[in-house]
N, C-alpha and C. Protein backbone atom coordinates (compact mmCIF):
# COMPACT_ATOMS: atom_id res chain seq x y z
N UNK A 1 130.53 128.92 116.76
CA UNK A 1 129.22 129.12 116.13
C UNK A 1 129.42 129.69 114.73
N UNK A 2 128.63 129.23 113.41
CA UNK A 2 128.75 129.47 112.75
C UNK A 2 128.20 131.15 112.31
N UNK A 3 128.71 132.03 111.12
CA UNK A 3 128.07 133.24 111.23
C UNK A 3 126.26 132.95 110.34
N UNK A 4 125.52 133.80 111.18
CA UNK A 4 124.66 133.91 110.47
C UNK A 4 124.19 134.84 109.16
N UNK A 5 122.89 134.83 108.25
CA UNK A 5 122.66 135.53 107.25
C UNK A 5 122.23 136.98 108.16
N UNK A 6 122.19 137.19 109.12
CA UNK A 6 121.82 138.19 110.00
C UNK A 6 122.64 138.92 110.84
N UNK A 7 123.60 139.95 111.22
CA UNK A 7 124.34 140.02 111.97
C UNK A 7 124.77 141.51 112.39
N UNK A 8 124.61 142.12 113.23
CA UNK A 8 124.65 143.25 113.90
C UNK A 8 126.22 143.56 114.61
N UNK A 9 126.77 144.85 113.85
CA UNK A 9 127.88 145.19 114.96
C UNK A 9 128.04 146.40 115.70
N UNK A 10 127.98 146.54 116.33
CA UNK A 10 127.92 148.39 116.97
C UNK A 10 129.22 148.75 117.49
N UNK A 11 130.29 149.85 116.34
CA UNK A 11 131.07 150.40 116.56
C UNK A 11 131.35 151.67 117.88
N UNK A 12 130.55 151.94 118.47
CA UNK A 12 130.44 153.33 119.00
C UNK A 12 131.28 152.88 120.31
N UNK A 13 132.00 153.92 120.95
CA UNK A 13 132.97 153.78 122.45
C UNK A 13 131.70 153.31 123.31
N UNK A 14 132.66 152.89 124.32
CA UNK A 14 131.74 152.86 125.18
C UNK A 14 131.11 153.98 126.16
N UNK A 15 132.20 154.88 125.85
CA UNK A 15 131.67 156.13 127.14
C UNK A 15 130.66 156.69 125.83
N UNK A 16 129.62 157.67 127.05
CA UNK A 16 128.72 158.21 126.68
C UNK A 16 128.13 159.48 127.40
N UNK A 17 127.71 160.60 127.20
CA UNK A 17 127.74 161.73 127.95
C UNK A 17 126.50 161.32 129.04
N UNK A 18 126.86 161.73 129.79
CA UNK A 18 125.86 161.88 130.98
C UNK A 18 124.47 162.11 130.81
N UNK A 19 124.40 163.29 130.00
CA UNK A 19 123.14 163.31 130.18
C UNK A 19 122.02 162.82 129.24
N UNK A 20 122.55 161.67 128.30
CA UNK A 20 122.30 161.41 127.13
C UNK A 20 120.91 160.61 127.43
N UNK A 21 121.52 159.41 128.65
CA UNK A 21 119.86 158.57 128.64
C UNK A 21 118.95 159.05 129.36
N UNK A 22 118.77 160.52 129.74
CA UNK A 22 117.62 161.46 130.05
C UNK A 22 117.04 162.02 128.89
N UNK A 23 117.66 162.24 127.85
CA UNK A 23 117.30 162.69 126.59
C UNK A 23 117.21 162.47 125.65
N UNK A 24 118.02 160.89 124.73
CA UNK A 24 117.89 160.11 123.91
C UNK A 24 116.46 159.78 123.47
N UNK A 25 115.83 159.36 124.26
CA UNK A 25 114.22 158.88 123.80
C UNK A 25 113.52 160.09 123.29
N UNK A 26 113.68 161.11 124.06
CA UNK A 26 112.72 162.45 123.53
C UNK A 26 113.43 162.83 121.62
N UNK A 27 114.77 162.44 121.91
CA UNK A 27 115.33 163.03 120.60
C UNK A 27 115.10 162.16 119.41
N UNK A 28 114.95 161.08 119.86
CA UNK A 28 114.49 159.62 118.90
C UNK A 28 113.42 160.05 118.65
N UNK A 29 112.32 160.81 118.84
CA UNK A 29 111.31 160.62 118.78
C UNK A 29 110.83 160.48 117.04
N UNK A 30 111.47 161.30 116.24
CA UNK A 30 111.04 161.35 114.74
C UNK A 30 111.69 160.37 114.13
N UNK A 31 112.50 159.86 114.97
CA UNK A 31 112.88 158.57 113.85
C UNK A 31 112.57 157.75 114.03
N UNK A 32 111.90 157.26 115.57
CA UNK A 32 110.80 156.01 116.19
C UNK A 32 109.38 156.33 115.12
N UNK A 33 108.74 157.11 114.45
CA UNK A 33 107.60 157.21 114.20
C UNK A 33 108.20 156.46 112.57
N UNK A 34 108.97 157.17 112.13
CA UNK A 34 109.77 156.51 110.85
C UNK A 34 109.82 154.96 110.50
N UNK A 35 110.61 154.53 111.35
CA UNK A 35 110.76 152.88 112.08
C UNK A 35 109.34 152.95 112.01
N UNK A 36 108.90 153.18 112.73
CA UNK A 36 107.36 152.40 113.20
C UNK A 36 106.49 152.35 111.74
N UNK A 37 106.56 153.46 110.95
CA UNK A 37 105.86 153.41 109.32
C UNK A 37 106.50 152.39 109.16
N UNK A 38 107.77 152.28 108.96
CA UNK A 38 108.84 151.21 107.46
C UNK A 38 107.98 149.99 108.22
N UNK A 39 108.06 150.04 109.18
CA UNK A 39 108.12 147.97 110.36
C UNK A 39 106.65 148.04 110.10
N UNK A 40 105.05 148.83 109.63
CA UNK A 40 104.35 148.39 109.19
C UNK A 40 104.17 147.90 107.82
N UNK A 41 104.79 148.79 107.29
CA UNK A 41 104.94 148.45 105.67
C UNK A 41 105.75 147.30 105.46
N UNK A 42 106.49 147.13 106.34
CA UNK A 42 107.87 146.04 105.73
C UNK A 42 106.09 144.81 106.32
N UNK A 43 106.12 144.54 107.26
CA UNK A 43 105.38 143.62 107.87
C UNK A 43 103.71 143.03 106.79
N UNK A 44 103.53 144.19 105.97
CA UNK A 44 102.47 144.16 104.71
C UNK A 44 103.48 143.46 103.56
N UNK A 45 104.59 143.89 103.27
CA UNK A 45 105.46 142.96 102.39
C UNK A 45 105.84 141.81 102.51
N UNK A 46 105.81 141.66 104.14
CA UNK A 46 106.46 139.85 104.37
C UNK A 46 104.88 139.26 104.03
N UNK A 47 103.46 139.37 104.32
CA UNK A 47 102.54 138.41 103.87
C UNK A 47 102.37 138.67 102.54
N UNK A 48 103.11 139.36 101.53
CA UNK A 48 103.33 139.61 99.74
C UNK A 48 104.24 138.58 99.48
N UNK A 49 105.46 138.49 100.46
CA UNK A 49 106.05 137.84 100.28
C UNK A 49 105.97 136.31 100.56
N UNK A 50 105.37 135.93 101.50
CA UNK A 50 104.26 134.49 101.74
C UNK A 50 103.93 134.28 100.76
N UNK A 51 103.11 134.84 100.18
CA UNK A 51 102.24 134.49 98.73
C UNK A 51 103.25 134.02 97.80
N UNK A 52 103.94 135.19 97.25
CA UNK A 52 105.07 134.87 96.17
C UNK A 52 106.15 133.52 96.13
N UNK A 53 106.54 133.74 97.58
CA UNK A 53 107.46 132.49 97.92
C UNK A 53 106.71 130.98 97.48
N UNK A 54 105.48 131.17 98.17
CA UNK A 54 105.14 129.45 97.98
C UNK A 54 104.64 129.32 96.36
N UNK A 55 104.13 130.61 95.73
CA UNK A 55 103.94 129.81 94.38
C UNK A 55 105.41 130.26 93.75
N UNK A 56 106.25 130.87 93.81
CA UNK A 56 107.30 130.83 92.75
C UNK A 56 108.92 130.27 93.35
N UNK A 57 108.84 130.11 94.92
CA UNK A 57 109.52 129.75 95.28
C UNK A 57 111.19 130.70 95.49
N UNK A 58 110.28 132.33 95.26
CA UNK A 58 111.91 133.44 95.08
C UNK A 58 111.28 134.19 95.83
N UNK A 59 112.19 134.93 96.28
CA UNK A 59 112.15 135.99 96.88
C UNK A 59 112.27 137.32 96.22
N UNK A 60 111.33 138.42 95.66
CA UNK A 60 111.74 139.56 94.65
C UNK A 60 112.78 140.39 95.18
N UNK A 61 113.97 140.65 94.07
CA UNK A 61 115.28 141.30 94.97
C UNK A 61 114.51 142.70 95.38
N UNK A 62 113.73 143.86 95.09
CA UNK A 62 112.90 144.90 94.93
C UNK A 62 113.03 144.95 96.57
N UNK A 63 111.74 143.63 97.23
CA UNK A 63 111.07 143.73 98.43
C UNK A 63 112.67 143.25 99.40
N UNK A 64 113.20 142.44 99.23
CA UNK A 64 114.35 142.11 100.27
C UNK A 64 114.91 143.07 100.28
N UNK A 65 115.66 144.17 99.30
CA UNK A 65 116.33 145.42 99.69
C UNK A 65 115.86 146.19 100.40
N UNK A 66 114.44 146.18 99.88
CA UNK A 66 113.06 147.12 101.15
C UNK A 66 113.08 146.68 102.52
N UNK A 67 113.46 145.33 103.02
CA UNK A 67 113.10 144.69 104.09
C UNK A 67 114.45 145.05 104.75
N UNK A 68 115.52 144.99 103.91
CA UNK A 68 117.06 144.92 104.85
C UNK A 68 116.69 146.80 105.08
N UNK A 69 116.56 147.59 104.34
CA UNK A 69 116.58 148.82 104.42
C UNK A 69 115.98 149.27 105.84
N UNK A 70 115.13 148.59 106.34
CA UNK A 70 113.87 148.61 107.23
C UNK A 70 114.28 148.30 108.32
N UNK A 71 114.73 146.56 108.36
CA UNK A 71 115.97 146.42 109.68
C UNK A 71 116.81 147.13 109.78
N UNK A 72 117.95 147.60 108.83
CA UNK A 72 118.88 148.54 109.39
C UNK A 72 118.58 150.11 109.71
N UNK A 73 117.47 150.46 109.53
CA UNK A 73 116.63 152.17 109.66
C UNK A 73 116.50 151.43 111.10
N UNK A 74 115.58 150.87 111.51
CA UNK A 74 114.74 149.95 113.10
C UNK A 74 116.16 149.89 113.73
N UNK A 75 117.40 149.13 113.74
CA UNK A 75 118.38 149.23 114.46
C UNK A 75 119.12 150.63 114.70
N UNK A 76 119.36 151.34 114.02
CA UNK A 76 119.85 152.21 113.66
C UNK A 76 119.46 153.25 115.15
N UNK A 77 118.03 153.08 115.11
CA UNK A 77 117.11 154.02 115.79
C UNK A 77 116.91 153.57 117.23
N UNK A 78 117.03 152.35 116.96
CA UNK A 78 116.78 151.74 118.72
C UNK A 78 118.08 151.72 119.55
N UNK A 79 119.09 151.85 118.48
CA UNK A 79 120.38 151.47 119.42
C UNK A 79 120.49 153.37 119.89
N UNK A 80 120.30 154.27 119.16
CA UNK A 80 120.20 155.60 119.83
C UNK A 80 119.28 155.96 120.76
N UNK A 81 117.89 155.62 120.22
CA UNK A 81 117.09 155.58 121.93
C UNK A 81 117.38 155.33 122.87
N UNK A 82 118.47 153.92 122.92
CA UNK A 82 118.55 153.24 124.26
C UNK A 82 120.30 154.05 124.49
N UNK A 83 120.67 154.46 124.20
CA UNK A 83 121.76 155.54 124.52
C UNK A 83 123.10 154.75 124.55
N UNK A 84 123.32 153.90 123.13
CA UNK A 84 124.40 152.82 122.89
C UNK A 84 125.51 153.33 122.49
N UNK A 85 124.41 154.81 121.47
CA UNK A 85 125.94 155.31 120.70
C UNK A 85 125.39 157.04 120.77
N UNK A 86 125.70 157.86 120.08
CA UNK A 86 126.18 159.65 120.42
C UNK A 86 125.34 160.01 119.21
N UNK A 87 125.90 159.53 118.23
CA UNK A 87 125.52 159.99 117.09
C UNK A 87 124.74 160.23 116.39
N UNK A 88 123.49 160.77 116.12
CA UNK A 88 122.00 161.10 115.47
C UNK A 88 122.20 160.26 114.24
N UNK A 89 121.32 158.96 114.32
CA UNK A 89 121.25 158.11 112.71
C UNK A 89 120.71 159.43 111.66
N UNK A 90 121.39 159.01 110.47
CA UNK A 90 120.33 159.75 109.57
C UNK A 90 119.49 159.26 109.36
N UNK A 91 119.03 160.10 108.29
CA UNK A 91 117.34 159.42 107.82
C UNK A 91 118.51 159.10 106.16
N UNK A 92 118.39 158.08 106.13
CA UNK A 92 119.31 157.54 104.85
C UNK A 92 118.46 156.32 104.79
N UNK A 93 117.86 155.99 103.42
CA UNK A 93 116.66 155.12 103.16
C UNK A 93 117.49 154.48 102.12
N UNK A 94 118.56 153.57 101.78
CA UNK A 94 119.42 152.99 100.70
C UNK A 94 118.64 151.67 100.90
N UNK A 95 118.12 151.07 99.60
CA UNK A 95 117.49 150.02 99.34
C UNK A 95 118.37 149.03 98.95
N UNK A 96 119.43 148.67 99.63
CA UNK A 96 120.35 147.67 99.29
C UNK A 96 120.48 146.62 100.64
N UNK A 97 121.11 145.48 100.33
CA UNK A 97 121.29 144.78 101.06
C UNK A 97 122.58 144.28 102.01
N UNK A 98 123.57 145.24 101.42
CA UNK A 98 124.79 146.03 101.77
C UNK A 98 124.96 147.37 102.87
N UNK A 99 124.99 146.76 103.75
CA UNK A 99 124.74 148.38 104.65
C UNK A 99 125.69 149.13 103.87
N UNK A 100 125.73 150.35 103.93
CA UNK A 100 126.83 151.39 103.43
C UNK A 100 127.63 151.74 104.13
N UNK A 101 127.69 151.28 105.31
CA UNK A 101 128.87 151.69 106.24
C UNK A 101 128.82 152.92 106.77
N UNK A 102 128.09 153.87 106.61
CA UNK A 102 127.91 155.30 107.28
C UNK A 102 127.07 155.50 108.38
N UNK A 103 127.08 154.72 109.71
CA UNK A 103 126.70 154.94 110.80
C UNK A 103 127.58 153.53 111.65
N UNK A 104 127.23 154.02 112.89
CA UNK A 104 128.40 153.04 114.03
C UNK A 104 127.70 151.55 114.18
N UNK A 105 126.28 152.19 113.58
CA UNK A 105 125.77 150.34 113.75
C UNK A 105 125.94 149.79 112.19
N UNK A 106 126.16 148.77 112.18
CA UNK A 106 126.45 147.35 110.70
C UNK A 106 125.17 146.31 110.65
N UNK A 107 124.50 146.37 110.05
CA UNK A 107 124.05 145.31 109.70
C UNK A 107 124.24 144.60 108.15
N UNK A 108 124.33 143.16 108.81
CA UNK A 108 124.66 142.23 107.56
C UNK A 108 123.76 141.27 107.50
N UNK A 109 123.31 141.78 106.21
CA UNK A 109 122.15 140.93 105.75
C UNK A 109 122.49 140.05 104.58
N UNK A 110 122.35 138.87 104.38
CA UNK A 110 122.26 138.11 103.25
C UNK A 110 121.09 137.56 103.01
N UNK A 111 120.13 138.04 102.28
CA UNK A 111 118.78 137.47 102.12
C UNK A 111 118.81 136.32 100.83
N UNK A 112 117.66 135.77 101.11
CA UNK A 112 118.01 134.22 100.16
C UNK A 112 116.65 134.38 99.28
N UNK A 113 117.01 134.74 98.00
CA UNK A 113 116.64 135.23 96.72
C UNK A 113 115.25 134.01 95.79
N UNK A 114 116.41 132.73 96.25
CA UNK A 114 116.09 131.89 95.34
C UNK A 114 116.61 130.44 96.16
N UNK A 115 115.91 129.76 95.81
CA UNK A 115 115.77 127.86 95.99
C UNK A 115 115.25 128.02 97.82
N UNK A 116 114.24 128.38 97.45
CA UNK A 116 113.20 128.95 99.20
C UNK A 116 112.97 127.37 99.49
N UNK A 117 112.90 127.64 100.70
CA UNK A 117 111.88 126.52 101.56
C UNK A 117 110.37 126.20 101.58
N UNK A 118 110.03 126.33 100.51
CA UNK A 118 108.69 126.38 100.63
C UNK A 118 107.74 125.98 102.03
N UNK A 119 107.77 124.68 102.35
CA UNK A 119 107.41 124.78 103.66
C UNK A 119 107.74 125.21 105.03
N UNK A 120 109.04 125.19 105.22
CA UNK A 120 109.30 126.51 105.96
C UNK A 120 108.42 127.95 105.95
N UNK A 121 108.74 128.22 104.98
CA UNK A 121 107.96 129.49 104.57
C UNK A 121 106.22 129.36 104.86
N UNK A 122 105.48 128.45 104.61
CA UNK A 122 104.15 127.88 104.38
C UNK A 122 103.78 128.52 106.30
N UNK A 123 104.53 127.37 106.76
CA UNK A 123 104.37 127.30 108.29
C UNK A 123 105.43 128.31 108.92
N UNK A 124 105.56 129.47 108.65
CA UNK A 124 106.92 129.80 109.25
C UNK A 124 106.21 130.66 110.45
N UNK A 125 105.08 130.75 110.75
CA UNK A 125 104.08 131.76 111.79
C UNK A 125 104.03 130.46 113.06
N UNK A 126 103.81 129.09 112.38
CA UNK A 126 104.35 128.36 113.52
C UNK A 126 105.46 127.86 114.10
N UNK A 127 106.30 127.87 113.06
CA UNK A 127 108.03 127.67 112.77
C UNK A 127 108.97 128.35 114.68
N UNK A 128 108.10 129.60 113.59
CA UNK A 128 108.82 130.82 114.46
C UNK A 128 108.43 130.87 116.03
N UNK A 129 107.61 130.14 116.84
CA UNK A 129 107.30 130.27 118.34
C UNK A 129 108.07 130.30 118.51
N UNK A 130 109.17 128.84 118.71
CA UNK A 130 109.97 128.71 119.85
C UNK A 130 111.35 130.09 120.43
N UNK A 131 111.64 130.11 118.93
CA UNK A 131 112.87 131.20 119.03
C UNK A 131 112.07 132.67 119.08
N UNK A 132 110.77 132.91 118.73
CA UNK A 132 109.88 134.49 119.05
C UNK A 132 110.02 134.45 120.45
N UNK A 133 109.61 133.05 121.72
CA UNK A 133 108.97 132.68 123.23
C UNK A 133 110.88 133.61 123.71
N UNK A 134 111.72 132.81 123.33
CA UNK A 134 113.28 133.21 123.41
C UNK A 134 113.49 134.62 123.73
N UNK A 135 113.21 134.96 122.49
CA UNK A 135 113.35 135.98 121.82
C UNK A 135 112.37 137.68 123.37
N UNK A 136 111.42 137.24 123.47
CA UNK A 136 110.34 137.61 124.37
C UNK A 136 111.40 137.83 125.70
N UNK A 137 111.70 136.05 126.14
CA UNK A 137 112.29 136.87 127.73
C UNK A 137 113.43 137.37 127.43
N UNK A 138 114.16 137.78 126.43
CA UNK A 138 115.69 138.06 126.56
C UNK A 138 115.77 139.53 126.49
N UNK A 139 114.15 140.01 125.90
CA UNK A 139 113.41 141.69 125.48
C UNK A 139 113.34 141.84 126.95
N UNK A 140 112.76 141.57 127.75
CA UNK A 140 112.21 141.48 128.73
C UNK A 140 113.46 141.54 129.82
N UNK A 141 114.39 140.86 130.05
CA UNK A 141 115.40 141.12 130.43
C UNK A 141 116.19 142.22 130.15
N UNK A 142 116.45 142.36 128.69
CA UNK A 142 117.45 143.77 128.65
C UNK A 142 116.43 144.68 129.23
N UNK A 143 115.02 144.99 128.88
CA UNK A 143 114.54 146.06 129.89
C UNK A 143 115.48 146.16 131.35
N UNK A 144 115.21 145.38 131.78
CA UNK A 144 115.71 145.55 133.63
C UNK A 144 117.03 145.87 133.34
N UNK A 145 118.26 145.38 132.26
CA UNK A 145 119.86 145.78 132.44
C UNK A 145 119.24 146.87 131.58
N UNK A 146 118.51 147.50 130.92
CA UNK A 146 118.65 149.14 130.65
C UNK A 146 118.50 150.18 131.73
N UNK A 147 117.38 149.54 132.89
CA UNK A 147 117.36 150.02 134.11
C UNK A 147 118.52 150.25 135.19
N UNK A 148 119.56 149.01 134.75
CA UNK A 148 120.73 149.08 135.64
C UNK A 148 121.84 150.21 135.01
N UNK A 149 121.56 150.23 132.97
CA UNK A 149 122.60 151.04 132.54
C UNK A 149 122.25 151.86 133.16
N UNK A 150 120.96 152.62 133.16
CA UNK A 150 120.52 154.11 132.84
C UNK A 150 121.36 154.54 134.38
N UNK A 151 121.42 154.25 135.33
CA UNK A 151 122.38 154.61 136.59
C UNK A 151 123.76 154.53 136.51
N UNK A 152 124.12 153.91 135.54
CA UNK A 152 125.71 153.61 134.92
C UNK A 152 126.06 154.71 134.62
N UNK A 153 125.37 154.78 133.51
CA UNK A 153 126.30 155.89 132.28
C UNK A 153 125.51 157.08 132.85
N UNK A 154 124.60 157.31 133.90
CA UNK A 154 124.28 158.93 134.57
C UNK A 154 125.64 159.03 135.56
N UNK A 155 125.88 158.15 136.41
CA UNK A 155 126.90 158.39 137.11
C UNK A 155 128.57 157.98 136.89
N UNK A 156 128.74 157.17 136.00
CA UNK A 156 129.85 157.28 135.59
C UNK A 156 130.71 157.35 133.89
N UNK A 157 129.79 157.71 133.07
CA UNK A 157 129.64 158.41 131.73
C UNK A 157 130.09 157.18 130.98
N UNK A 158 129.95 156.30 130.85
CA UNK A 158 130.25 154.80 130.39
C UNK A 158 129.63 153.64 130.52
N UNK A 159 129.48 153.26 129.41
CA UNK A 159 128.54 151.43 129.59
C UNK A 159 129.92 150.41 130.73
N UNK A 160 128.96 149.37 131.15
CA UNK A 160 129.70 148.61 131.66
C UNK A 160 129.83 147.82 130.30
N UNK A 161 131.21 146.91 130.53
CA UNK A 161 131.30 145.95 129.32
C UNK A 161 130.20 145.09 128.94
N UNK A 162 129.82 144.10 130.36
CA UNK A 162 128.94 143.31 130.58
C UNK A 162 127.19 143.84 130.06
N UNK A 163 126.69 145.00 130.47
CA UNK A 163 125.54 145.34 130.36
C UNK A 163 125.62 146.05 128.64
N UNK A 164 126.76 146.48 128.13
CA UNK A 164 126.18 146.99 126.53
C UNK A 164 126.49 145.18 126.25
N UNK A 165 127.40 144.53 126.61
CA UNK A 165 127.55 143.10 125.18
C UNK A 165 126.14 142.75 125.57
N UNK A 166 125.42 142.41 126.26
CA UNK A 166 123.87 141.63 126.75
C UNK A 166 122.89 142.81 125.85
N UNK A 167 123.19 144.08 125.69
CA UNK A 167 121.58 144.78 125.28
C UNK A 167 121.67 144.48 123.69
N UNK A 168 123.50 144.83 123.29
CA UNK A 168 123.87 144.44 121.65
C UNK A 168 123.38 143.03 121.23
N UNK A 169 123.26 141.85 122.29
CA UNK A 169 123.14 140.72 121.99
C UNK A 169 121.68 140.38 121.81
N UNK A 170 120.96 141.60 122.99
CA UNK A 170 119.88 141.16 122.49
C UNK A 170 119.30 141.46 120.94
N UNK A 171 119.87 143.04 121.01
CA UNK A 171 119.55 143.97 119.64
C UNK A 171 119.98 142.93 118.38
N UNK A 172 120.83 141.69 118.56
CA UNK A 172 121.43 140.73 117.73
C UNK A 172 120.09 139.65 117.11
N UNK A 173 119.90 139.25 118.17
CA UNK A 173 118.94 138.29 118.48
C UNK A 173 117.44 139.03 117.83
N UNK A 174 117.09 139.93 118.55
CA UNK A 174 115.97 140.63 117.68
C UNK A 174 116.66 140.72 115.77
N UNK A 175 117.06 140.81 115.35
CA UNK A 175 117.72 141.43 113.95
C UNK A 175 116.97 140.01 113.53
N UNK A 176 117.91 138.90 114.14
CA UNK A 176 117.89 137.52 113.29
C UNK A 176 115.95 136.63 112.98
N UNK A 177 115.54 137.33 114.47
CA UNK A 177 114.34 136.68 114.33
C UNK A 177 113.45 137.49 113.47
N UNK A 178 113.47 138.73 113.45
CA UNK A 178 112.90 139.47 112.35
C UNK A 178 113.26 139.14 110.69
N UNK A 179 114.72 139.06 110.55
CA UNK A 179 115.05 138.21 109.13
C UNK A 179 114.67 137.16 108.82
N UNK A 180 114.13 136.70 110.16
CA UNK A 180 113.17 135.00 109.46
C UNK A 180 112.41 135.36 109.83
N UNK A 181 111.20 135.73 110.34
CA UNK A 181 110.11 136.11 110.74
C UNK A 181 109.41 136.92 109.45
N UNK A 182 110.12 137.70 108.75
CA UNK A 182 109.79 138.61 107.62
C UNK A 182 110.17 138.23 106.38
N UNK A 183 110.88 136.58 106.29
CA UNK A 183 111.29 135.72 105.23
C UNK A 183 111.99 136.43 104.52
N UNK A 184 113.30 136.78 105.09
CA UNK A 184 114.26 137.48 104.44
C UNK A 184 115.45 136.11 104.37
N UNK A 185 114.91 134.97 105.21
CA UNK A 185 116.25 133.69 105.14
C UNK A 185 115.57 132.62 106.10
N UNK A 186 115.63 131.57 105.70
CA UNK A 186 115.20 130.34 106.06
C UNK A 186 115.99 129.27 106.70
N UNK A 187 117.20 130.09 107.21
CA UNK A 187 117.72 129.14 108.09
C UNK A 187 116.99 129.91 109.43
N UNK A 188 117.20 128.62 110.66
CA UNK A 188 116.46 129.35 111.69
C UNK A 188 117.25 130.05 112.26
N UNK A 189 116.90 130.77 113.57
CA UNK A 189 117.88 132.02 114.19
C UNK A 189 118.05 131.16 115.48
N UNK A 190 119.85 130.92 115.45
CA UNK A 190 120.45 130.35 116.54
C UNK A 190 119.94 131.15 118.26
N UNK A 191 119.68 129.98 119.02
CA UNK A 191 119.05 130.36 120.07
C UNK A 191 120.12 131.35 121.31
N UNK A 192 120.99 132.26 120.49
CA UNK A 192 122.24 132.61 121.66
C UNK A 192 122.08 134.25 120.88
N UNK A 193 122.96 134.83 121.84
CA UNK A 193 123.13 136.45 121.80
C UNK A 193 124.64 136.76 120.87
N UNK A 194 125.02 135.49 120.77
CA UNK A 194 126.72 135.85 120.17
C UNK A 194 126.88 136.01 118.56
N UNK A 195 127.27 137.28 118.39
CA UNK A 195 127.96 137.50 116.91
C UNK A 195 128.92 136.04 116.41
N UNK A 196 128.70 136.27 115.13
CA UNK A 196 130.15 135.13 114.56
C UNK A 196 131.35 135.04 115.32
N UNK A 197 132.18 134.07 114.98
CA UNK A 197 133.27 133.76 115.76
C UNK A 197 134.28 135.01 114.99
N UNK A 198 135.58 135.21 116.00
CA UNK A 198 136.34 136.08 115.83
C UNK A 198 137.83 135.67 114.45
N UNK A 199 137.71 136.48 113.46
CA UNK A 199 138.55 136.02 112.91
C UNK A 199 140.16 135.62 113.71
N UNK A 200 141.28 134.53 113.21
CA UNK A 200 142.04 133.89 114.08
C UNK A 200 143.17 135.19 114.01
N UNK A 201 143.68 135.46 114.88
CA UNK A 201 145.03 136.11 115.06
C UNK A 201 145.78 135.69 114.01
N UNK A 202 146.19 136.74 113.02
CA UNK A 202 147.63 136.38 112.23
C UNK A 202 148.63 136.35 113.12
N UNK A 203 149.54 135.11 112.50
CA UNK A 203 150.69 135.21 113.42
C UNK A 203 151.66 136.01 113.06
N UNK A 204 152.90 137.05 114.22
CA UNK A 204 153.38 137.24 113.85
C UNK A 204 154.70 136.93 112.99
N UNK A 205 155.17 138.11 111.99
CA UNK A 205 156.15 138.00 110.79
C UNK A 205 157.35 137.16 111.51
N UNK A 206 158.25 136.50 111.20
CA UNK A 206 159.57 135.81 111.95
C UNK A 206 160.71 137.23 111.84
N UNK A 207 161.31 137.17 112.32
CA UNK A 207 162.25 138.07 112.33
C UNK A 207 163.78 137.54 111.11
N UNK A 208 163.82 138.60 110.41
CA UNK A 208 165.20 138.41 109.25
C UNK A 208 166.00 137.55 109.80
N UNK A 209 166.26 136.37 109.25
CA UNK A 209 167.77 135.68 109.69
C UNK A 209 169.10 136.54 109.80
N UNK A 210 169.93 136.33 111.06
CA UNK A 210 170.97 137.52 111.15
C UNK A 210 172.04 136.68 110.29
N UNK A 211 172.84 137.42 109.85
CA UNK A 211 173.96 137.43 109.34
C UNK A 211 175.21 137.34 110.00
N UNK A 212 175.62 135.96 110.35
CA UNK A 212 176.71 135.76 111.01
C UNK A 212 178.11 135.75 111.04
């Protein structure tokens, strides 16, 4: 699969203290209200950005730094609610489109500036069903494997492999449909949970010819 303009990585171990997904949500709480401001405001910029796109056909670099800023604050915050990683996100508001690398989650955004889709963009509220309908049961599902973590990591202080790659994949999947959904990129969002392919193994060095 090719990589997308959208792409989520979450560095954090997998173990996690016990008593974390009893208390994660209560501790999220000021940075869920945060998220929840930016994801209205960002959501008032994507129909600014409707407008702009179809008559000028660009995207203003201003509002896309605002929009990536917004997804990576929203990830940042949900992957600690749901008790993925340890670490308290900051409140770090960098208007770039470059994550900065200072927290365990990555997002990679490449937003598309210029030579838009105009009709894409026009229709993109109808565009967007099929992969939003997707998008819906796969939300809907990680609920129930957060139900299976939350007994995981209480009783044995660790994600299973299987249940964090499915909640990351979904947290993947949400990223991409929001970057087109909020016309941050006009390719559509591949219908799967999988990050880019893995760069190939260097092979190893040959060993010095001996001297005979």
């Amino acid at each position: 699969m090719s990589s997308y303009p959208a792409e989520l990585e979450l560095t954090a171990p997998n173990e996690v203290a016990r008593w974390r997904p009893l208390v994660h949500w209560l501790l999220a709480i000021p940075q869920l209200i945060i998220a929840n401001v930016l994801s209205n405001v960002a959501s008032v910029l994507a129909l600014i950005s409707w407008f702009i796109i179809l008559f000028t056909g660009k995207l203003p670099d201003g509002i896309a730094n605002f929009q990536c800023m917004v997804l990576r604050y929203e990830l940042r915050t949900y992957t600690y609610a749901l008790w993925l990683r340890e670490s308290y996100p900051p409140f770090e508001f960098d208007m770039t489109a470059t994550d900065p690398g200072t927290d365990p989650v990555v997002v990679h955004l490449e937003p598309q500036l210029v030579d838009r889709n105009r009709l894409t963009v026009a229709l993109r509220f109808i565009w967007i069903i099929p992969i939003a309908v997707f998008a819906v049961v796969i939300v809907i599902a990680m609920w129930f494997a957060m139900v299976a973590a939350f007994f995981v990591v209480l009783f044995t202080g660790r994600w299973s492999n299987g249940l964090r790659s499915f909640v990351v994949g979904a947290g993947r999947l949400w990223l991409r449909v929001n970057a087109y959904g909020r016309l941050l990129v006009d390719v559509y969002p591949p219908f799967s949970l999988e990050g880019p392919p893995a760069a190939p193994a260097m092979p190893a060095p040959l060993p010095p010819p001996t001297v005979g």
